[in-house]
Protein backbone atom coordinates (compact mmCIF):
# COMPACT_ATOMS: atom_id res chain seq x y z
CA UNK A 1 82.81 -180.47 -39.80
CA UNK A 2 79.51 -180.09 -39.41
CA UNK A 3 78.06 -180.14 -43.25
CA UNK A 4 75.41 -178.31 -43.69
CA UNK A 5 75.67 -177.20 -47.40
CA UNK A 6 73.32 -178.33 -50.28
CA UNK A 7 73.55 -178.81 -53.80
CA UNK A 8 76.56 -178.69 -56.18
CA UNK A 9 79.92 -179.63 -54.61
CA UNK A 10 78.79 -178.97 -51.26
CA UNK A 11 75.86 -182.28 -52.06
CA UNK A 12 77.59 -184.04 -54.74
CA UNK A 13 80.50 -186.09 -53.51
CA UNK A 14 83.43 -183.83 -53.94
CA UNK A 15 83.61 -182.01 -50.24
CA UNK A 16 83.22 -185.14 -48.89
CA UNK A 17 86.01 -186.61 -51.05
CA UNK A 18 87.99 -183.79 -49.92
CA UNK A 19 87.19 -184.20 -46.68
CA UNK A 20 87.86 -188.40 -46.50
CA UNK A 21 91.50 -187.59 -48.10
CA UNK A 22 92.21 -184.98 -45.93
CA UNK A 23 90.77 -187.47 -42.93
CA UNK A 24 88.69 -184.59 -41.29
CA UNK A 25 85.84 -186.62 -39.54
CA UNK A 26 82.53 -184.71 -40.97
CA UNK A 27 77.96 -185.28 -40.57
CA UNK A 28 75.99 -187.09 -43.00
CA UNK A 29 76.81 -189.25 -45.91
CA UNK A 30 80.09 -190.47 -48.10
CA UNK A 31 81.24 -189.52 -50.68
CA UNK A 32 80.15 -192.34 -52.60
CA UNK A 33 76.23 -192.35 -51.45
CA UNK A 34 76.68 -188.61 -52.16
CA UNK A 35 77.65 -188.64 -55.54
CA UNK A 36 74.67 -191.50 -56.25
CA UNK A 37 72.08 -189.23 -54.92
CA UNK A 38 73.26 -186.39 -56.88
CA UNK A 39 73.25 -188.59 -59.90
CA UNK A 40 69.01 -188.52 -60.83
CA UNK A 41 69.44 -191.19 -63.37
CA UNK A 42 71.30 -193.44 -61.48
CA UNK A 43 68.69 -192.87 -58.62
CA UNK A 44 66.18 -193.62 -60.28
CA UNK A 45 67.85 -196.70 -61.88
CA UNK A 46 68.05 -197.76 -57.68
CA UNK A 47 64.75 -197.43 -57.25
CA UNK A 48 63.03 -198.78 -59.98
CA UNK A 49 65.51 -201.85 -58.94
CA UNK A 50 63.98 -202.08 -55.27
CA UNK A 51 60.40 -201.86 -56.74
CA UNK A 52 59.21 -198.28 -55.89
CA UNK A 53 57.69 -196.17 -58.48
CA UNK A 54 59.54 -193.21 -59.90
CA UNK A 55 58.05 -190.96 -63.19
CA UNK A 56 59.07 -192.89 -66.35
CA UNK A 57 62.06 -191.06 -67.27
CA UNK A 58 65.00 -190.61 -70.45
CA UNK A 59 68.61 -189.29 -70.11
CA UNK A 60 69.19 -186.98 -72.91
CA UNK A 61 72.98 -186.33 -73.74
CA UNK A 62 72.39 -184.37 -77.21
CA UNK A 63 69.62 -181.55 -77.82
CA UNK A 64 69.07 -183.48 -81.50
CA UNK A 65 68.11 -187.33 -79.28
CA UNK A 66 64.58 -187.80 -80.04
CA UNK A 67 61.90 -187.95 -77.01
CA UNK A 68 60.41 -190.94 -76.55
CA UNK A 69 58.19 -189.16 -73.23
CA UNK A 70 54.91 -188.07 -73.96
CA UNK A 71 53.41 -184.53 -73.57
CA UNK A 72 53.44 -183.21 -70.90
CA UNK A 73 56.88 -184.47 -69.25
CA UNK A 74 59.39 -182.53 -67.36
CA UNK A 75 62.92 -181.72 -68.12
CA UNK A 76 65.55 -180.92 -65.82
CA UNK A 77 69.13 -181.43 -65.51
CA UNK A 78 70.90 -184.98 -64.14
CA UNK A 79 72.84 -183.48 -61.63
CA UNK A 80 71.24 -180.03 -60.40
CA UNK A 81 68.85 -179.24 -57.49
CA UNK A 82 66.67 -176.31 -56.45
CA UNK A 83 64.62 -176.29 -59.40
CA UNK A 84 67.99 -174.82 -61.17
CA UNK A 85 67.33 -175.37 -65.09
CA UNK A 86 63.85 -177.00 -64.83
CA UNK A 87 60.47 -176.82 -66.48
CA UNK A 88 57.30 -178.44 -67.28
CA UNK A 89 56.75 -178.81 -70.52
CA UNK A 90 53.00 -179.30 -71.70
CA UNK A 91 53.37 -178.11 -75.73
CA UNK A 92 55.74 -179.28 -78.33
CA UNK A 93 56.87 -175.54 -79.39
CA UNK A 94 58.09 -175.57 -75.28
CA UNK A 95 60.48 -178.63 -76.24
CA UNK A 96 63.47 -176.99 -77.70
CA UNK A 97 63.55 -173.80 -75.23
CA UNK A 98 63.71 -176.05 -72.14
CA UNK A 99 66.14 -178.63 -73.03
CA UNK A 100 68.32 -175.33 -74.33
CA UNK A 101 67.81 -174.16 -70.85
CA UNK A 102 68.65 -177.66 -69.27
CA UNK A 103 71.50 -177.94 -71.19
CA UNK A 104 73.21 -174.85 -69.19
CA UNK A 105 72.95 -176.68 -65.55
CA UNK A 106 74.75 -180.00 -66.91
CA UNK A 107 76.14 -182.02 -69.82
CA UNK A 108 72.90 -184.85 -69.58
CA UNK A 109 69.35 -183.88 -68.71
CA UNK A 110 66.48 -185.96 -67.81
CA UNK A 111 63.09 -186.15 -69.64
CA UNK A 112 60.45 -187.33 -66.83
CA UNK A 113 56.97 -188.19 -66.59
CA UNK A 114 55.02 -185.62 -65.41
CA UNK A 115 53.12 -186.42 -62.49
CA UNK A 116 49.88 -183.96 -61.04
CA UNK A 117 49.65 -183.46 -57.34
CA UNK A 118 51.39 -182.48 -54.51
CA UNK A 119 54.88 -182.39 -53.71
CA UNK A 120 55.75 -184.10 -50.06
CA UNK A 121 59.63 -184.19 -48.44
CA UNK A 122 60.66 -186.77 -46.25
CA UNK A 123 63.38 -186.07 -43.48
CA UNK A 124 65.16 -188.79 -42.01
CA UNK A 125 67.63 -188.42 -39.25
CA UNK A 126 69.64 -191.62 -37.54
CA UNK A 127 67.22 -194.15 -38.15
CA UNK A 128 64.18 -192.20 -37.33
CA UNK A 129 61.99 -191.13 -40.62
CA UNK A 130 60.23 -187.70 -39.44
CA UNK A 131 56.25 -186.76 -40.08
CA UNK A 132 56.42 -186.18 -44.01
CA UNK A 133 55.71 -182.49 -45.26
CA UNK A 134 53.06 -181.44 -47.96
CA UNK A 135 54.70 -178.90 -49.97
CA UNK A 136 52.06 -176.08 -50.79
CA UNK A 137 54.00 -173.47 -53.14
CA UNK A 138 52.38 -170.03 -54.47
CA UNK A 139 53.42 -170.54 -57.87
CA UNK A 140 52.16 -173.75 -60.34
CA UNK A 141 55.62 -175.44 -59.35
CA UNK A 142 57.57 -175.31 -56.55
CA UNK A 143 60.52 -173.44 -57.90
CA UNK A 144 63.15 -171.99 -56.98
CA UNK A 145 61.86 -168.17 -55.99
CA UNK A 146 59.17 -170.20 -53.97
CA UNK A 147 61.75 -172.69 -52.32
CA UNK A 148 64.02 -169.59 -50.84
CA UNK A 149 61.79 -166.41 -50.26
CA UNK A 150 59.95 -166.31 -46.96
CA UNK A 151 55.90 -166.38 -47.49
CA UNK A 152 55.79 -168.10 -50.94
CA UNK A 153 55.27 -171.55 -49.56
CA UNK A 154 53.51 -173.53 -47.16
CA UNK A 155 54.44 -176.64 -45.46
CA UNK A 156 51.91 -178.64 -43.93
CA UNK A 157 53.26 -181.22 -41.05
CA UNK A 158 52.12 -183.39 -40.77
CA UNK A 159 50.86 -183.68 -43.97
CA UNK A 160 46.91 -184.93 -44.30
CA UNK A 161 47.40 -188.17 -45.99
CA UNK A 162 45.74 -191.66 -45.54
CA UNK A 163 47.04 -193.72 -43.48
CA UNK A 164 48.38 -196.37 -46.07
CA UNK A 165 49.60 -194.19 -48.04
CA UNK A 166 51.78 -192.35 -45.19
CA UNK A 167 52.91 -195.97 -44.18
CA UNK A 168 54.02 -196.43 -48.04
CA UNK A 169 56.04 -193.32 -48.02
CA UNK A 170 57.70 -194.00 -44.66
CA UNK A 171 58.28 -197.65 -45.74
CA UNK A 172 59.51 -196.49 -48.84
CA UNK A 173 61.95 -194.13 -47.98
CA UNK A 174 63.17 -195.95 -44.86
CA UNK A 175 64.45 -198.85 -47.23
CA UNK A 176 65.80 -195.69 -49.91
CA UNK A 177 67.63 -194.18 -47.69
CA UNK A 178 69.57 -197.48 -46.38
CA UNK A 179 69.89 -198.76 -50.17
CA UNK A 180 71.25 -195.77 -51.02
CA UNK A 181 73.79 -195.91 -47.84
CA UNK A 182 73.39 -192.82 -46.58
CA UNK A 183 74.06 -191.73 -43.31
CA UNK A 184 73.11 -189.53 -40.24
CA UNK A 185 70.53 -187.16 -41.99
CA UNK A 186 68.90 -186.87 -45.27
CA UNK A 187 65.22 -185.42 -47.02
CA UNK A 188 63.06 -188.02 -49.72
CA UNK A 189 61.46 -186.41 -52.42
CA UNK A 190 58.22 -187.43 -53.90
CA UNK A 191 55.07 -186.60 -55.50
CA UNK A 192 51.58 -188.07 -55.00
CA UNK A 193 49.28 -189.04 -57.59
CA UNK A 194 46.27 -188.27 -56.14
CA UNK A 195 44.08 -189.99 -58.44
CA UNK A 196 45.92 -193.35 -58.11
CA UNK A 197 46.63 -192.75 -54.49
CA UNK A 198 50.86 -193.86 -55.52
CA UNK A 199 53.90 -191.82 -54.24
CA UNK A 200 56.53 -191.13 -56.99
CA UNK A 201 60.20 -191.33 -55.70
CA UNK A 202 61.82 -187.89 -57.04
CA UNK A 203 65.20 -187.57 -55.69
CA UNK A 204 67.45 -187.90 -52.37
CA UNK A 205 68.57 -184.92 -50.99
């Protein structure tokens, strides 16, 4: 099988489960590096473990936990991609609405740092990592109508970064994407803050 679907069961560990019991031979990763990258916290727990920055985050498992993140921080859900269920909140009447919202996309959500500037992907396939991509969307954030409706984004490749900041990112994800033990092909999330010239790890894909 070639395995070309993303997000939800298709991302998440159970095909592949299916397919390891069933012992139909199938592209990219296992089950088990599957279900880690689906899993944000745990992720992030990875990374912060390996020494590359990711936003300060919080798992939330009860709309009534109290925030420890400070204004303005983003809140999505643990185990969701696409943008499904996420927003940036920058006031506290936002707080309640979005975490509402989160809540409908998964039983734990993530409270994260939020981090200004642009949004770059990483594709690695074998053991080559690909020129990364500057994500240019028309809306404020790159969500979901932008990600899947022809015309709404740009993507720069390669993208105009300097040079030792491109080497961190390839560095960076080279050693992710082994740590997390994936396989054949996979896509690095992060975000640049421009001001402090750092990459933020956001998620494996």
């Amino acid at each position: 099988v070639f395995n070309a679907l993303h997000g939800g069961i298709g991302e998440n560990g159970e095909i592949q489960s299916w397919m390891d019991e069933n012992r139909i031979k199938y592209t990219g990763s296992g089950s088990l590096a599957s279900a880690l990258c689906m899993d944000k916290e745990k992720s992030k727990i990875l990374v912060k473990e390996n020494n590359i920055e990711t936003p300060s985050w919080q798992l939330i498992t009860n709309i009534k936990d109290d925030i420890i993140i400070d204004l303005p921080f983003v809140v999505k859900p643990n185990e969701q991609g696409s943008t499904v269920g996420l927003s940036v909140v920058k006031k506290q009447k936002e707080i309640t609405s979005a975490i509402k919202m989160a809540f409908k996309y998964g039983k734990n959500i993530l409270i994260e740092e939020y981090i200004q500037g642009p949004e770059l992907t990483v594709p690695i396939v074998g053991n080559e990592v690909y020129p990364i991509v500057e994500i240019q969307p028309s809306h404020l954030l790159y969500d979901y109508y932008c990600k899947y409706t022809p015309g709404m984004t740009k993507y720069i490749c390669p993208a105009n970064l300097d040079t030792h900041i491109e080497k961190k990112i390839y560095n960076n994800a080279k050693l992710l994407f082994d740590k997390f033990n994936c396989s054949v092909y996979g896509r690095l999330d992060f975000i640049l803050d421009t001001k402090a010239s750092v990459p933020y790890f956001l998620e494996m894909n």
